[in-house]
Protein backbone atom coordinates (compact mmCIF):
# COMPACT_ATOMS: atom_id res chain seq x y z
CA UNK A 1 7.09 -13.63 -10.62
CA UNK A 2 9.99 -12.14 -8.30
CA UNK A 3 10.03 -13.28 -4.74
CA UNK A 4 12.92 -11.33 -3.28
CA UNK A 5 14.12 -11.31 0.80
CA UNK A 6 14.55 -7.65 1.46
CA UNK A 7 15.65 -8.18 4.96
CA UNK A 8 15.50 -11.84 6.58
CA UNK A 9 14.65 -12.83 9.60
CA UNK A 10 16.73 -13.58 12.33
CA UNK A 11 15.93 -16.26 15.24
CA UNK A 12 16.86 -15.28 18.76
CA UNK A 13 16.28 -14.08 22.41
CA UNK A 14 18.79 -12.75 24.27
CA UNK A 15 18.86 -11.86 28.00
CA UNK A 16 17.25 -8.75 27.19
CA UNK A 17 14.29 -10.44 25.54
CA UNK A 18 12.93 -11.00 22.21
CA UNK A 19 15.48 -9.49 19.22
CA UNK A 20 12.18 -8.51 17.02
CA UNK A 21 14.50 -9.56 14.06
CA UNK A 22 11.48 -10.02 11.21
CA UNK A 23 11.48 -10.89 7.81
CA UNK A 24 10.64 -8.31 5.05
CA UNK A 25 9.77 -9.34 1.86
CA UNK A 26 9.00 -7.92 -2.16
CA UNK A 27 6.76 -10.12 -4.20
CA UNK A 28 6.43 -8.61 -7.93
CA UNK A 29 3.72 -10.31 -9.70
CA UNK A 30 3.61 -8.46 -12.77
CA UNK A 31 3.24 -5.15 -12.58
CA UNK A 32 2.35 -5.04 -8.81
CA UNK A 33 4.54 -4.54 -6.28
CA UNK A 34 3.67 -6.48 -2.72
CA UNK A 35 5.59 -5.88 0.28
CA UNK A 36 4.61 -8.32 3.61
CA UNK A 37 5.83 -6.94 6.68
CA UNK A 38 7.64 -3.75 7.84
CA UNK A 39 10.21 -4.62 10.00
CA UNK A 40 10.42 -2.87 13.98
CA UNK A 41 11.57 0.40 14.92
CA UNK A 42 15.54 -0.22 14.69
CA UNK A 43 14.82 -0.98 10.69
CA UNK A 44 14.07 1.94 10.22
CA UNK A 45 16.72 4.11 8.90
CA UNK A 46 18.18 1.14 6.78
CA UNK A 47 14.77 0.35 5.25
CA UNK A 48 14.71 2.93 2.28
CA UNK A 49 18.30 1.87 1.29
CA UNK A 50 17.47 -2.10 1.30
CA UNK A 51 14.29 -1.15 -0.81
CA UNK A 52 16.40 0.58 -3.63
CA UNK A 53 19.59 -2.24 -3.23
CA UNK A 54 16.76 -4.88 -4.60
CA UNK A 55 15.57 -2.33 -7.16
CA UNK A 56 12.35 -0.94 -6.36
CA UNK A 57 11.25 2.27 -4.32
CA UNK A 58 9.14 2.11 -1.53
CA UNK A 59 6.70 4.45 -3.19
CA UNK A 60 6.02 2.02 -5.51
CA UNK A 61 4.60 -0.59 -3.46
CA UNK A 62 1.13 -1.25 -4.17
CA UNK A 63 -0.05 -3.04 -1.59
CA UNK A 64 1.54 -3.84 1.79
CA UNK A 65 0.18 -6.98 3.92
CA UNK A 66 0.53 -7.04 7.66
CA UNK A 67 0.79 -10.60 8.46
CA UNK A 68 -0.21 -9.72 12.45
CA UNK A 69 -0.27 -6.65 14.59
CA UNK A 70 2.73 -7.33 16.30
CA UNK A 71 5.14 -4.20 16.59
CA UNK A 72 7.62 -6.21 14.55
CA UNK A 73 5.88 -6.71 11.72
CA UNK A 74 3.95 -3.67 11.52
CA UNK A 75 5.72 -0.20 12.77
CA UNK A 76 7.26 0.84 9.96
CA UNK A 77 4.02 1.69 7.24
CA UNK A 78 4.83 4.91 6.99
CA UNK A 79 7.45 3.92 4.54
CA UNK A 80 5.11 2.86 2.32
CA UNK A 81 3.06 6.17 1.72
CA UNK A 82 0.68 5.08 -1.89
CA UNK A 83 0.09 1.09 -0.72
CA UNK A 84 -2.98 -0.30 0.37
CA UNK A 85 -2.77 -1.69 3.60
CA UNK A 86 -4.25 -5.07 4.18
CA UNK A 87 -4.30 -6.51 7.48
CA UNK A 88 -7.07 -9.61 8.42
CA UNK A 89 -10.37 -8.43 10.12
CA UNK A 90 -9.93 -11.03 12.96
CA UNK A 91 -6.53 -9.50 13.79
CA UNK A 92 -7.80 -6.31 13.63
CA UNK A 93 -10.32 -7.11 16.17
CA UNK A 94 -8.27 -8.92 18.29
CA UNK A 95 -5.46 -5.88 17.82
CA UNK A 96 -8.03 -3.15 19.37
CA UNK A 97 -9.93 -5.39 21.98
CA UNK A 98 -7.54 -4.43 24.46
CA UNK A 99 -6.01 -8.27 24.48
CA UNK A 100 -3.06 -8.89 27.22
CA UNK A 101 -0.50 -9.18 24.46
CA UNK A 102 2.65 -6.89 25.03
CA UNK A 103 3.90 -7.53 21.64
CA UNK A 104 0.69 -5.13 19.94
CA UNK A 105 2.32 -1.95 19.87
CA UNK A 106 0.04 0.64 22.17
CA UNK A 107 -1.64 3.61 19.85
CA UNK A 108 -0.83 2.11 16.71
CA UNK A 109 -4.01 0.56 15.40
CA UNK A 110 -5.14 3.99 14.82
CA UNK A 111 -2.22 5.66 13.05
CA UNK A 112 -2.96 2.73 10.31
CA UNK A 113 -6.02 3.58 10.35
CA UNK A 114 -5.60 7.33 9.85
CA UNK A 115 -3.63 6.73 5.98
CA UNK A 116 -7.40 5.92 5.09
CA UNK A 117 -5.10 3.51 3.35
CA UNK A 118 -6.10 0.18 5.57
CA UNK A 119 -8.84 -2.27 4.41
CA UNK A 120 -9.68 -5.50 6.51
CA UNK A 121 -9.89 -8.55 4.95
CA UNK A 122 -10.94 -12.16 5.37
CA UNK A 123 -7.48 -13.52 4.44
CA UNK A 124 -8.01 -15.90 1.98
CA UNK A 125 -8.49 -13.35 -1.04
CA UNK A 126 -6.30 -13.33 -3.97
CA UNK A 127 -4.55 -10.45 -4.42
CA UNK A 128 -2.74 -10.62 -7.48
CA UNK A 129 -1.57 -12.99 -10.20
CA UNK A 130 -0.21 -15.72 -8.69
CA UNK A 131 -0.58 -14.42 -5.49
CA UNK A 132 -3.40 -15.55 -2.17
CA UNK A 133 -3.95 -14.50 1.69
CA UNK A 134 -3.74 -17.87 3.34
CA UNK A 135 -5.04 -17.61 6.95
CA UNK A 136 -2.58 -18.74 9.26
CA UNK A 137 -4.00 -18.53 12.72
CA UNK A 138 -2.34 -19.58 16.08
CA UNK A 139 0.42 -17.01 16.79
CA UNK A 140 -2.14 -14.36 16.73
CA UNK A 141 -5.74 -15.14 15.95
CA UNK A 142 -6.05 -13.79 12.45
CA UNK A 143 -2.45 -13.99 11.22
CA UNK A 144 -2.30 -14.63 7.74
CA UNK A 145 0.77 -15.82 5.28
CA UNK A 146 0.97 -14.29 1.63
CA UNK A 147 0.78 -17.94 -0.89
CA UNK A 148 2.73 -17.53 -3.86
CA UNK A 149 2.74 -19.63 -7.28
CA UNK A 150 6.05 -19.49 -8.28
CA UNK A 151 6.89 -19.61 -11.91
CA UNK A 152 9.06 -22.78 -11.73
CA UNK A 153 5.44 -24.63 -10.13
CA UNK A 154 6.91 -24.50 -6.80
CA UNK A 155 4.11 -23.05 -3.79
CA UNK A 156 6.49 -20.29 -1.81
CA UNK A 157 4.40 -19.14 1.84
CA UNK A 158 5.74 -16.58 2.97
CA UNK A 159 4.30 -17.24 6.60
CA UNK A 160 5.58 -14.60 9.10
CA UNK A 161 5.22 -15.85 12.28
CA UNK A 162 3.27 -18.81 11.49
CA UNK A 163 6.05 -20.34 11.30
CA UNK A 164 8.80 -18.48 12.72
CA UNK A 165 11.90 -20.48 12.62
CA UNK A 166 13.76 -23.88 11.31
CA UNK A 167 12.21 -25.43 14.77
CA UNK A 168 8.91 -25.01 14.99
CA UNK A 169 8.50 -25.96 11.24
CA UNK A 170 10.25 -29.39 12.14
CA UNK A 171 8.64 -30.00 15.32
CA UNK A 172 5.22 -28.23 15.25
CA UNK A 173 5.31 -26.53 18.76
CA UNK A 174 5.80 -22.68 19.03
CA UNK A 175 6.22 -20.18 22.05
CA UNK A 176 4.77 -16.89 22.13
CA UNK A 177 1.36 -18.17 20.39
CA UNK A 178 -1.78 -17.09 21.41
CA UNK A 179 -3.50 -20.80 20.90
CA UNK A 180 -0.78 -23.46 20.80
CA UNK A 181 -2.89 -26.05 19.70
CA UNK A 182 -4.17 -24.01 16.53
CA UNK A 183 -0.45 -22.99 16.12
CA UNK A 184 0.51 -26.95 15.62
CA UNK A 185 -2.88 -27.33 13.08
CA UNK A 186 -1.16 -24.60 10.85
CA UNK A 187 2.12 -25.96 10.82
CA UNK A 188 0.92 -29.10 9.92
CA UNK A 189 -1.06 -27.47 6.99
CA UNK A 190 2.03 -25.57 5.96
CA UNK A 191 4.10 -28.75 5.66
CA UNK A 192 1.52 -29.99 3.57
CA UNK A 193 1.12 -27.71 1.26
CA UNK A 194 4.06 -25.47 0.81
CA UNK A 195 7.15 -26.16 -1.08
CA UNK A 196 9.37 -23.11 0.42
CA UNK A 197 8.71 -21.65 3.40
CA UNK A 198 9.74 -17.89 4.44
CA UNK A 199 9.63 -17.92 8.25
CA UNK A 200 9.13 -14.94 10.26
CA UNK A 201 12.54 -14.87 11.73
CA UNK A 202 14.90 -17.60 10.13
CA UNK A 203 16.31 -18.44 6.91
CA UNK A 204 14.45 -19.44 3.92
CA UNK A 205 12.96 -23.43 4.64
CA UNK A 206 12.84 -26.02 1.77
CA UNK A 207 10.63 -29.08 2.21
CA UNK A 208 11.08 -31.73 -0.22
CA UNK A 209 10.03 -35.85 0.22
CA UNK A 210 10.13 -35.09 4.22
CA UNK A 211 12.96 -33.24 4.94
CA UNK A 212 13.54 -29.55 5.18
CA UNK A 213 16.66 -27.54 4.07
CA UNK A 214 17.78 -24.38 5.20
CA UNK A 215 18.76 -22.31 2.57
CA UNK A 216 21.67 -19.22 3.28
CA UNK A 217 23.17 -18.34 6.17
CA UNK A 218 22.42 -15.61 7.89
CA UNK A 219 24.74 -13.26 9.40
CA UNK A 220 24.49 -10.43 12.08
CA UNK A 221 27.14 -7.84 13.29
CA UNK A 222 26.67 -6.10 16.76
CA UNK A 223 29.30 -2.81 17.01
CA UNK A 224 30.29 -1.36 20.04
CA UNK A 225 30.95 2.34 19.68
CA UNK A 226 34.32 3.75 19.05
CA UNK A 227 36.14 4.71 22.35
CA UNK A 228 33.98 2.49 24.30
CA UNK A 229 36.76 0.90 26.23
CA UNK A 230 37.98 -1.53 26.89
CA UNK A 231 35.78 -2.89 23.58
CA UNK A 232 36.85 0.07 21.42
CA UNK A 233 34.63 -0.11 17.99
CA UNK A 234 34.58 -4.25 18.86
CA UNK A 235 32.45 -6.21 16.73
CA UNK A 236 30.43 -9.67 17.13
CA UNK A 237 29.47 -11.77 14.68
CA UNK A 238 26.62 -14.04 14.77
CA UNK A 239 26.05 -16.89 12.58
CA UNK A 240 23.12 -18.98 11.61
CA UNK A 241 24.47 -21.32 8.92
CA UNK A 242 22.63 -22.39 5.87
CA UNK A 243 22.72 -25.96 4.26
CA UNK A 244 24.23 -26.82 0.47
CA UNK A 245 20.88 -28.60 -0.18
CA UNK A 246 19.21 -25.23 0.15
CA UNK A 247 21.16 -22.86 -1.40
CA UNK A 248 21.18 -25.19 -4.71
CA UNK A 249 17.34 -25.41 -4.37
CA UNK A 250 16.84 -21.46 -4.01
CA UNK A 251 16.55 -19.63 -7.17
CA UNK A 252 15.32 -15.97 -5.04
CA UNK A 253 18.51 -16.52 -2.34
CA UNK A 254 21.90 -15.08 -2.69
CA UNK A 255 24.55 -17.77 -3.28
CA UNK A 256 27.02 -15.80 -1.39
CA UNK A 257 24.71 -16.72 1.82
CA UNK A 258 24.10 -12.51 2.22
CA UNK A 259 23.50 -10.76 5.28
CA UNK A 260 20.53 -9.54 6.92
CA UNK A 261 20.48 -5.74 5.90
């Protein structure tokens, strides 16, 4: 089993609203290649070249979950041109029944569903050796998480926006959830019952006897353009740091602490 981060998450809102920073990430069980998430528009052109950095091409992803049909998560499937596309029925409904949520990207739905390449599931299938939906409801109404057996007996959720950062995991409420109170049921599940958590837009989570460790740190660079004065080619670093705990108790994470690209 290979659980590897192919871009992480990033927490944040800035005065311009919500960074759409998501987590994408390559589970290998076997011979089958499982990709959750695609990342938003600004991924993009850098998606191709993080696919082949961790080894694998995107053509060779067999099947691709969408954990919700949120434009972060989902707007980038045309990477992924041979994968089945499995996205929960619930969300699918809720996606297409014209639902006040500005985060569904308009005239999407149907460009999934035009690969002939989508099928709607209950979310609680397994998919693969090793390798379960988990419905994860309460950011979206039929969100699910991908539940993975790792080989060293550890349970590894990769949760998406169930649990989208080192906060909500530790104190149950979210924002941006479409039932708040179903939202706290799941993270209360998720502590439970996973071992390592891979949030939608944070670093990797431990939990272990209680407490949860942050494994990596992540690290962003914002560029301003060459001649763009009086910030000429200035650059910005932002920093989420990691804990020792976590990085010792993360075989997938890169002990350098990495970056998010």
């Amino acid at each position: 089993m290979r659980i590897v981060p192919i871009l992480k998450g990033f927490p944040g809102v800035s005065d311009r609203g919500y960074l759409g920073w998501s987590s994408i990430t390559w589970v290998q069980s076997g011979k089958v290649n499982i990709v959750i998430d695609t990342g938003t528009y600004g991924d993009y052109p850098m998606l191709r070249e993080a696919f082949l950095r961790a080894g694998i091409q995107p053509e060779a992803v067999d099947i691709l979950v969408l954990s919700h049909f949120h434009f972060d998560h989902v707007i980038n499937t045309r990477i992924f041109p041979n994968a089945r596309i499995l996205l929960s029925r619930t969300e699918a409904d809720y996606a297409t029944s014209g639902a006040a949520d500005w985060a569904i990207p308009e005239g999407y739905f149907p460009v999934v569903e035009a690969t002939r390449r989508l099928e709607l599931v209950n979310g609680n299938e397994q998919i693969a050796e090793g390798v379960w939906l988990l419905p994860t409801p309460g950011h979206t109404p039929g969100h699910m998480s991908v539940r993975v057996q790792n080989d060293d007996g550890r349970t590894v959720v990769v949760a998406a926006d169930a649990v989208k950062n080192l906060t909500e995991l530790r104190n149950g409420e979210v924002k941006m959830a479409w039932d708040r109170s179903v939202s706290r049921r799941t993270i209360e599940m998720l502590q439970q019952e996973a071992d390592v958590i891979i949030p939608g837009h944070d670093r990797i989570l431990h939990l272990s006897h209680g407490e949860i460790h942050a494994a990596e740190t992540l690290r962003i660079w914002l560029t301003t353009p060459t001649g763009n004065q009086p910030m000429d080619g200035a650059q910005l670093e932002l920093v989420v740091p990691g804990d020792e705990a976590g990085v010792r108790d993360c075989p997938f994470c890169m002990s350098d602490g990495g970056s998010n690209s």
